[in-house]
N, C-alpha and C. Protein backbone atom coordinates (compact mmCIF):
# COMPACT_ATOMS: atom_id res chain seq x y z
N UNK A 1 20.48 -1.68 -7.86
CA UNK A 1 19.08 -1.89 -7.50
C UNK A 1 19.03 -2.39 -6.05
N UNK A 2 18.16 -2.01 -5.41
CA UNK A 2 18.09 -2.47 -3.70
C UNK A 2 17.30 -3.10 -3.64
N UNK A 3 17.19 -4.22 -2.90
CA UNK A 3 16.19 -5.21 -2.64
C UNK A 3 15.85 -5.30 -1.19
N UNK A 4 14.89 -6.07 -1.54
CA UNK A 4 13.75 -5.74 0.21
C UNK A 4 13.04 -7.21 0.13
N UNK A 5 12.53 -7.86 1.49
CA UNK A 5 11.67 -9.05 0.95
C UNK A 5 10.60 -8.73 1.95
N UNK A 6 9.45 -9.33 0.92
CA UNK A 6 8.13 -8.67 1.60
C UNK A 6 7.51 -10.16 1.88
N UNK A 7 6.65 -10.34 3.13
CA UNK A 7 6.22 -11.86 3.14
C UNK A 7 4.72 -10.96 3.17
N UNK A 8 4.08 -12.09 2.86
CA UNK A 8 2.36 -11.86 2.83
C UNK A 8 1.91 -13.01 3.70
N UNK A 9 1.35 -12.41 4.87
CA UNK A 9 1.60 -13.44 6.10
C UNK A 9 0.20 -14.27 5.54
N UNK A 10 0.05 -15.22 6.40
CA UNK A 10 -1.33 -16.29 6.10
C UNK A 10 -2.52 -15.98 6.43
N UNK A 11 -2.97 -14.62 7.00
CA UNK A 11 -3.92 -13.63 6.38
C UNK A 11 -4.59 -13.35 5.27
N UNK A 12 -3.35 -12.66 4.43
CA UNK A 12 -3.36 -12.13 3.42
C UNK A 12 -3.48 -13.37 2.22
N UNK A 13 -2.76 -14.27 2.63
CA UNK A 13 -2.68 -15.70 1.60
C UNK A 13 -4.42 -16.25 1.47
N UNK A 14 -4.88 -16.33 2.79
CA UNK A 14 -6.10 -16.88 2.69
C UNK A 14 -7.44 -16.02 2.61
N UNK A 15 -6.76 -14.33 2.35
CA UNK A 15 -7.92 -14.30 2.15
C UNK A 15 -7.99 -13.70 0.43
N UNK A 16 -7.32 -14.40 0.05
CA UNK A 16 -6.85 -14.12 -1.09
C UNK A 16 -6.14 -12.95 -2.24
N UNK A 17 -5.26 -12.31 -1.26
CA UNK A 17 -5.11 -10.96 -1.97
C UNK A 17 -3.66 -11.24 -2.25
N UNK A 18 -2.85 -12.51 -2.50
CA UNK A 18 -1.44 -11.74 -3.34
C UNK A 18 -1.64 -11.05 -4.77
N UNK A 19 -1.89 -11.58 -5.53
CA UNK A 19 -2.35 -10.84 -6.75
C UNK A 19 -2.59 -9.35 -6.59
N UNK A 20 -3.11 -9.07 -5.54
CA UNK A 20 -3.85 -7.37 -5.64
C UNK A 20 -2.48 -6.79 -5.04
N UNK A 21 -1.85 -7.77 -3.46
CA UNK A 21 -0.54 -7.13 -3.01
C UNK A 21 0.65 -6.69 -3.64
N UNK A 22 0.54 -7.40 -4.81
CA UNK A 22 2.00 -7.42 -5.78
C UNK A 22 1.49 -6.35 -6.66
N UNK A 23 0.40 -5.95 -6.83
CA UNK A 23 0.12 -5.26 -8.00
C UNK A 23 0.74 -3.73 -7.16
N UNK A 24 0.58 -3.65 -5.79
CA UNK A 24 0.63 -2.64 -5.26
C UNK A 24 2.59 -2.53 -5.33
N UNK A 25 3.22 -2.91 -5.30
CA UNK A 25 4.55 -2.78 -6.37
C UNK A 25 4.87 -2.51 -7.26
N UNK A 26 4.28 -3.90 -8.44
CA UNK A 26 4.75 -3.21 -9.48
C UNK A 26 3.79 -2.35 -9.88
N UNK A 27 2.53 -1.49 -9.88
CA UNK A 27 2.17 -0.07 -9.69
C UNK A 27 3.30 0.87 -9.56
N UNK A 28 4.32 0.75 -8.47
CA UNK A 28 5.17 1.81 -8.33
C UNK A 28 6.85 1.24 -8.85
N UNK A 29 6.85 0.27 -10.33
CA UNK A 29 7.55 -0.11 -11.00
C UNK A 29 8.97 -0.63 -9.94
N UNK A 30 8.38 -1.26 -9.26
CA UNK A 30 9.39 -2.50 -8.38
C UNK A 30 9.26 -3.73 -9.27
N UNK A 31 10.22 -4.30 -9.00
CA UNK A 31 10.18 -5.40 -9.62
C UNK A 31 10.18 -6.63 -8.76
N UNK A 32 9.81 -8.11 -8.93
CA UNK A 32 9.85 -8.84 -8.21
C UNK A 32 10.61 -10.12 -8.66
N UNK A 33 11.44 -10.16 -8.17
CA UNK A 33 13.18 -11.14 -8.38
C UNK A 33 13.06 -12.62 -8.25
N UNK A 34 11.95 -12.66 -7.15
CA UNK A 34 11.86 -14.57 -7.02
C UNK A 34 10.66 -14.31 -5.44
N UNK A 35 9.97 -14.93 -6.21
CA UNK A 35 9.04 -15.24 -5.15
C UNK A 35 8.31 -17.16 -4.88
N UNK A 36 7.92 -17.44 -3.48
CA UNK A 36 8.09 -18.81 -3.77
C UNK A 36 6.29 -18.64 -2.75
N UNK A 37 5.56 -20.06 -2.44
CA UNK A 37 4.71 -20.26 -1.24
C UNK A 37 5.43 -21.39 -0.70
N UNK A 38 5.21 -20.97 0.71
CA UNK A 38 5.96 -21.62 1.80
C UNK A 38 5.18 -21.89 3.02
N UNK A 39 5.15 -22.70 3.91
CA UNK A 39 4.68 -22.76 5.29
C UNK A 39 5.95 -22.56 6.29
N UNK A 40 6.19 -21.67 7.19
CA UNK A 40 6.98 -21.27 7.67
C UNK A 40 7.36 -22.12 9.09
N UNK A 41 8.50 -22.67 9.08
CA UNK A 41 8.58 -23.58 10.69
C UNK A 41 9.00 -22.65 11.86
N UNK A 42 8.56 -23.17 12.75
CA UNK A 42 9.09 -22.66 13.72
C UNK A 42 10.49 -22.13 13.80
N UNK A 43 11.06 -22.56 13.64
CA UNK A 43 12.88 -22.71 13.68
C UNK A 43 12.91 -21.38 12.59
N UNK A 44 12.60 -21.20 11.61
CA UNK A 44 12.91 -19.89 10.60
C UNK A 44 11.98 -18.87 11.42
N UNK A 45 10.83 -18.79 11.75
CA UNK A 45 9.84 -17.72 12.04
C UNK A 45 10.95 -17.25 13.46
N UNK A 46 11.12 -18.08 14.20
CA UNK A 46 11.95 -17.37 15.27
C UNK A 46 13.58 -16.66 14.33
N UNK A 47 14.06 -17.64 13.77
CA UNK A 47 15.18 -16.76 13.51
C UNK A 47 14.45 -15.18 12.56
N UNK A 48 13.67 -15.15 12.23
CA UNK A 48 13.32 -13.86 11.66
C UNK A 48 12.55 -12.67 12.63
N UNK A 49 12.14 -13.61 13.52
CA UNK A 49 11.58 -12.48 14.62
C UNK A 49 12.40 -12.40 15.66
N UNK A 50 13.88 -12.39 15.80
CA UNK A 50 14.58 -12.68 16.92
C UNK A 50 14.99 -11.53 17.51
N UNK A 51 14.65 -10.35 17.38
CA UNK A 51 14.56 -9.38 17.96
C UNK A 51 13.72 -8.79 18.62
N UNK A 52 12.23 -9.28 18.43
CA UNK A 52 11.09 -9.99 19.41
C UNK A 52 10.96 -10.59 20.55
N UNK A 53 12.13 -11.45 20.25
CA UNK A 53 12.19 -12.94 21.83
C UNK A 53 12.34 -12.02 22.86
N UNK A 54 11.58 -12.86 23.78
CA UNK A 54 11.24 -12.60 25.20
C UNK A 54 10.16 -11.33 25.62
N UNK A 55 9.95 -10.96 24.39
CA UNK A 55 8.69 -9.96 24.62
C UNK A 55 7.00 -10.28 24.83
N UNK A 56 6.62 -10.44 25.56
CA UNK A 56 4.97 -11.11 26.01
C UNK A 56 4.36 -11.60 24.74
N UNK A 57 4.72 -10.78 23.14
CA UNK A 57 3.97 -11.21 21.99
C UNK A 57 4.69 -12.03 21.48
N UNK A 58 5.84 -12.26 21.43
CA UNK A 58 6.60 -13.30 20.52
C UNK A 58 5.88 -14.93 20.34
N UNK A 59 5.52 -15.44 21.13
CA UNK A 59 5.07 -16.22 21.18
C UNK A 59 3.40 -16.12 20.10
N UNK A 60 3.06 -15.29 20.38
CA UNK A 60 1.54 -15.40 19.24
C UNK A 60 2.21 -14.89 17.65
N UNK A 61 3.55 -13.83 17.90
CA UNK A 61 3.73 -13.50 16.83
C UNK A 61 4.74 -14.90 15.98
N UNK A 62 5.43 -15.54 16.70
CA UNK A 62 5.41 -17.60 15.95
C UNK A 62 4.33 -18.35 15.43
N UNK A 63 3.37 -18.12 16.37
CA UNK A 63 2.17 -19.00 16.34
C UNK A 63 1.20 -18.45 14.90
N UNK A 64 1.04 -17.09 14.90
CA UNK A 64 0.61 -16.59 13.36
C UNK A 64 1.44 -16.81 12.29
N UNK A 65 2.33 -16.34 12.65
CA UNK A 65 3.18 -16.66 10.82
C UNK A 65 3.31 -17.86 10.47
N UNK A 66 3.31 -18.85 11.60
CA UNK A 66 3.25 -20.74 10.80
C UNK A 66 1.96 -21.12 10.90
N UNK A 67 0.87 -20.24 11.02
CA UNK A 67 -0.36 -20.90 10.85
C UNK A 67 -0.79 -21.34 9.85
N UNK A 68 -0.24 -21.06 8.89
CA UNK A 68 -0.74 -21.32 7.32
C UNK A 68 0.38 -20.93 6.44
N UNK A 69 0.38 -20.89 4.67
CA UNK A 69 0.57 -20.82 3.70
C UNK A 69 1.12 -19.34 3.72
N UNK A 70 2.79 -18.76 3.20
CA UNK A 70 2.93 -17.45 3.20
C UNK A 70 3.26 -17.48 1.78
N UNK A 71 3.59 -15.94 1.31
CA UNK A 71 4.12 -15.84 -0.08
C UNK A 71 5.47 -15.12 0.05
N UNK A 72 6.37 -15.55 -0.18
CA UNK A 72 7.67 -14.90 0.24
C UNK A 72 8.45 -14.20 -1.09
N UNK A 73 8.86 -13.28 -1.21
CA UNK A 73 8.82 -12.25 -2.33
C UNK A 73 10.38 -11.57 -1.74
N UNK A 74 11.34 -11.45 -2.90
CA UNK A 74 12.44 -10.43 -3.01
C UNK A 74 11.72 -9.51 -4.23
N UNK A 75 11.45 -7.98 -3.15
CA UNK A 75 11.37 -6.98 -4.29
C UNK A 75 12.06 -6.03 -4.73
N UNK A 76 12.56 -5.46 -5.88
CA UNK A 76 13.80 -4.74 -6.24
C UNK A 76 13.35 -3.80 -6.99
N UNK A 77 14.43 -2.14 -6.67
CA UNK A 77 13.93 -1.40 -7.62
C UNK A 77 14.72 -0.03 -6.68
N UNK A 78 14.77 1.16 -7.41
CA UNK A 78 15.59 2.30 -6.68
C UNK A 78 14.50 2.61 -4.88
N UNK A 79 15.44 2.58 -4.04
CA UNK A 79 14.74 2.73 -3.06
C UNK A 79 13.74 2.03 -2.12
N UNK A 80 14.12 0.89 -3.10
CA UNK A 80 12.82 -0.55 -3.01
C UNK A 80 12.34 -0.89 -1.30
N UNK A 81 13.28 -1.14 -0.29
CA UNK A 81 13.20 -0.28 1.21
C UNK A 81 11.88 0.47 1.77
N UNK A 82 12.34 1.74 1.60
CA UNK A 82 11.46 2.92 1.61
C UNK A 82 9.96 2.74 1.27
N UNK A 83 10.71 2.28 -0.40
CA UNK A 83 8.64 2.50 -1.32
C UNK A 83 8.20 1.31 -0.50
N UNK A 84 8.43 0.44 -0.63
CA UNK A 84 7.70 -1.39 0.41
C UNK A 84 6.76 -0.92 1.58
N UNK A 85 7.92 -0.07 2.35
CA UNK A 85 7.45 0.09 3.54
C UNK A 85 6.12 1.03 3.31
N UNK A 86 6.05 2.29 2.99
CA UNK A 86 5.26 3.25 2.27
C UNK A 86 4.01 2.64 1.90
N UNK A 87 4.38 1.76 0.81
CA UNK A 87 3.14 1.02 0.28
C UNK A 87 2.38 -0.03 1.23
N UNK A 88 3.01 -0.51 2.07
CA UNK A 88 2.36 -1.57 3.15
C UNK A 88 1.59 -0.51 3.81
N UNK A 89 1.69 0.60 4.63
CA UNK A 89 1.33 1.37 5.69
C UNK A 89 2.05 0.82 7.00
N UNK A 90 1.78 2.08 8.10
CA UNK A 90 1.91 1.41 9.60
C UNK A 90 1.42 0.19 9.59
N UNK A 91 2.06 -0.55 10.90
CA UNK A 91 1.83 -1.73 11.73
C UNK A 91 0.19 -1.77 11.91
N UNK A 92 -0.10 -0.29 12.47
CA UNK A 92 -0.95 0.11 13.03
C UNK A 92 -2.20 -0.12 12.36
N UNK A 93 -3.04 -0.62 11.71
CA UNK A 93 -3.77 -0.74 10.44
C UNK A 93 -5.23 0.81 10.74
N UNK A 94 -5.01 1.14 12.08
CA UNK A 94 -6.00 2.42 12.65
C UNK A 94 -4.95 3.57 11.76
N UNK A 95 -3.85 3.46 11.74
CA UNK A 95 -2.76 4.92 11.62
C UNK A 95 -2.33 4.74 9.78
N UNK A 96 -2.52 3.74 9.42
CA UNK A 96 -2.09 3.55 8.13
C UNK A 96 -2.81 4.16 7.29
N UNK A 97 -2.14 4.78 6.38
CA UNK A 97 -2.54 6.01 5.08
C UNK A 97 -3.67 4.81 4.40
N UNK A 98 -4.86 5.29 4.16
CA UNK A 98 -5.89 4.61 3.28
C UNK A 98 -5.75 4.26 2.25
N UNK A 99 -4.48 4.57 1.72
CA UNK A 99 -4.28 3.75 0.12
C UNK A 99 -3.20 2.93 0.07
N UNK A 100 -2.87 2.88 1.54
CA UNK A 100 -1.39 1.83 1.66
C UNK A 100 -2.43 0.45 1.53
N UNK A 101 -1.62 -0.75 1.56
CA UNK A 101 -2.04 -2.36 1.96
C UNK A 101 -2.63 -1.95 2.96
N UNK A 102 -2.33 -2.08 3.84
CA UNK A 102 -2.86 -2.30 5.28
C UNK A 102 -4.12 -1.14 5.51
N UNK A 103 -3.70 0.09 5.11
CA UNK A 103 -5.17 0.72 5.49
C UNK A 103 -6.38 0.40 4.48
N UNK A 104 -6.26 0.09 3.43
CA UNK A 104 -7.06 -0.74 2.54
C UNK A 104 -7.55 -1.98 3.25
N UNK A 105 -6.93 -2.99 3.86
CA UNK A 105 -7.33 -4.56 3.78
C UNK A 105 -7.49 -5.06 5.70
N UNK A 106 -6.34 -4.15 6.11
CA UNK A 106 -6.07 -4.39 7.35
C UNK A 106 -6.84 -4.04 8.10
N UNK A 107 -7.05 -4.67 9.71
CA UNK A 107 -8.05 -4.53 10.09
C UNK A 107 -7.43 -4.67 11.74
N UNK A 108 -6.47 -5.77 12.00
CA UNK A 108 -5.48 -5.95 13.08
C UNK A 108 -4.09 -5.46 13.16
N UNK A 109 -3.57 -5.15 14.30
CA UNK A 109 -2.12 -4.52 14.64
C UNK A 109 -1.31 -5.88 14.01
N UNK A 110 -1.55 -7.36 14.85
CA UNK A 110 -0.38 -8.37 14.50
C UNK A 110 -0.97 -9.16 13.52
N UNK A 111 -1.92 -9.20 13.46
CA UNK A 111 -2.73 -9.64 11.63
C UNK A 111 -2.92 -8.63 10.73
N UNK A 112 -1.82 -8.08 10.17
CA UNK A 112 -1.84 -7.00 9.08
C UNK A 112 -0.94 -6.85 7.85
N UNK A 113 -1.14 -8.95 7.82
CA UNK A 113 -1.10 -9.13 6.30
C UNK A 113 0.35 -9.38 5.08
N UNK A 114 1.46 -8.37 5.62
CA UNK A 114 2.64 -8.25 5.37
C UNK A 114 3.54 -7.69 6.34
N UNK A 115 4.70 -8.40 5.58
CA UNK A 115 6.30 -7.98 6.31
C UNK A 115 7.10 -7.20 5.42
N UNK A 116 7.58 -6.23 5.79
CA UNK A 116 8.78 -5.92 4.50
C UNK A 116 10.38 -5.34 6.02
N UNK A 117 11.21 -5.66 4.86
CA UNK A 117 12.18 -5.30 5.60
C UNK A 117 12.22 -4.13 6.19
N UNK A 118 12.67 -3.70 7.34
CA UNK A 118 13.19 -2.27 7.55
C UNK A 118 14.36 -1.16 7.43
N UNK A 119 15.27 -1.97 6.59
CA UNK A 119 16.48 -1.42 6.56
C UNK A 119 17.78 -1.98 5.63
N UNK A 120 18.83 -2.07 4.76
CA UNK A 120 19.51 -2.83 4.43
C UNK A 120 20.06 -4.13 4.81
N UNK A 121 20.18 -3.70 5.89
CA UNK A 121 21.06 -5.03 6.87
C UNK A 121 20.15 -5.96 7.02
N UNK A 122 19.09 -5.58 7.44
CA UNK A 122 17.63 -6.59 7.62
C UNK A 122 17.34 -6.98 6.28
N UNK A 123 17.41 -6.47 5.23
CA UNK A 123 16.46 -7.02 4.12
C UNK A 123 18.30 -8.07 3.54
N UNK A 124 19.18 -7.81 3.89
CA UNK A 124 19.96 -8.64 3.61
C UNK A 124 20.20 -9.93 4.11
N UNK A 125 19.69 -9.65 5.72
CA UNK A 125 19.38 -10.87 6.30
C UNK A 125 18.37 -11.80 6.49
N UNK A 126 17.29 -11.34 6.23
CA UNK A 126 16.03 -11.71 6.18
C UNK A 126 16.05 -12.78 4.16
N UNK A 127 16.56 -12.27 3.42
CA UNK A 127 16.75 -12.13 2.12
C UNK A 127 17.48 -13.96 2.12
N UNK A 128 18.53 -13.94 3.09
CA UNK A 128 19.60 -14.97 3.17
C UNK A 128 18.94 -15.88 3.80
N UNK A 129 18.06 -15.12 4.91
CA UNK A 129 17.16 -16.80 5.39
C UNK A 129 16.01 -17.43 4.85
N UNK A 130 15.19 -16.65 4.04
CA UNK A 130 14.14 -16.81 3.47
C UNK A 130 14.40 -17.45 1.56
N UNK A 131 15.70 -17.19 1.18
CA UNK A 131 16.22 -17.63 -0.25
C UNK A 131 17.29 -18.04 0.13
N UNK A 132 17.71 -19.08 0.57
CA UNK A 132 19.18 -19.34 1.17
C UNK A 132 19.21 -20.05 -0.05
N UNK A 133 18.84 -20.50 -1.37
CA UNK A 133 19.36 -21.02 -2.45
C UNK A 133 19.65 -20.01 -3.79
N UNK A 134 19.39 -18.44 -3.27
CA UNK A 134 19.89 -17.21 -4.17
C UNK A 134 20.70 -16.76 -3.59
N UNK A 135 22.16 -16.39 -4.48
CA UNK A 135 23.11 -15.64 -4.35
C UNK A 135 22.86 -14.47 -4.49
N UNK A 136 22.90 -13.37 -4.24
CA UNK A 136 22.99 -11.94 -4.42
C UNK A 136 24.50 -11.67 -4.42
């Protein structure tokens, strides 16, 4: 089974849609392994956006994700990767398919609600900083 971790940034937390976000998973029979609510510090939001640093947005893109309350989610299931990404839509919330998350709810490029991994290596690392008390 492949796992992916999806955050539901403090957008999405406050404007109340995990319930509807998760449904948009297990809909496509993912499963969800451990999910926690968290306020994100500085010190983790940079190590997760650190491929960001030094780019003109990094700095607002810190300043959003610790603004508030996130929902941090390992989701699992064949392909779990792929479908996450699929089901969120583009970044873009203008370009995102109308039945993804984001073309449904989204409305901003860097307020658009969720994160999901992009790749194995990332959802392995992202996975280790965000559950550093689950073994995989």
């Amino acid at each position: 089974m492949e796992k992916t971790l999806v955050l539901i940034k403090p957008d999405g937390v406050q404007r109340g849609l995990i319930g509807s976000i998760i449904s948009f998973y297990e809909k496509k029979s993912l499963y969800i392994i451990a999910l926690k609510m968290l306020r994100a510090d500085k010190t983790i939001a940079q190590m997760h956006y650190n491929e960001h640093e030094g780019k003109e947005y990094f700095g607002d893109l810190i300043d959003y994700i610790t603004e508030g309350r996130i929902c941090a989610m390992i989701v699992g299931g064949e392909d779990a990767i792929e479908i996450v990404r699929k089901i969120n839509g583009d970044k873009n919330p203008k370009l995102a398919e109308m039945g993804s998350i984001r073309g449904i709810y989204a409305d901003d490029r860097t307020r658009n609600l969720v994160h999901a991994s992009d790749n194995e290596e990332n959802a392995k690392r992202e996975i280790e900083l965000w559950f550093p008390e689950i073994k995989l």
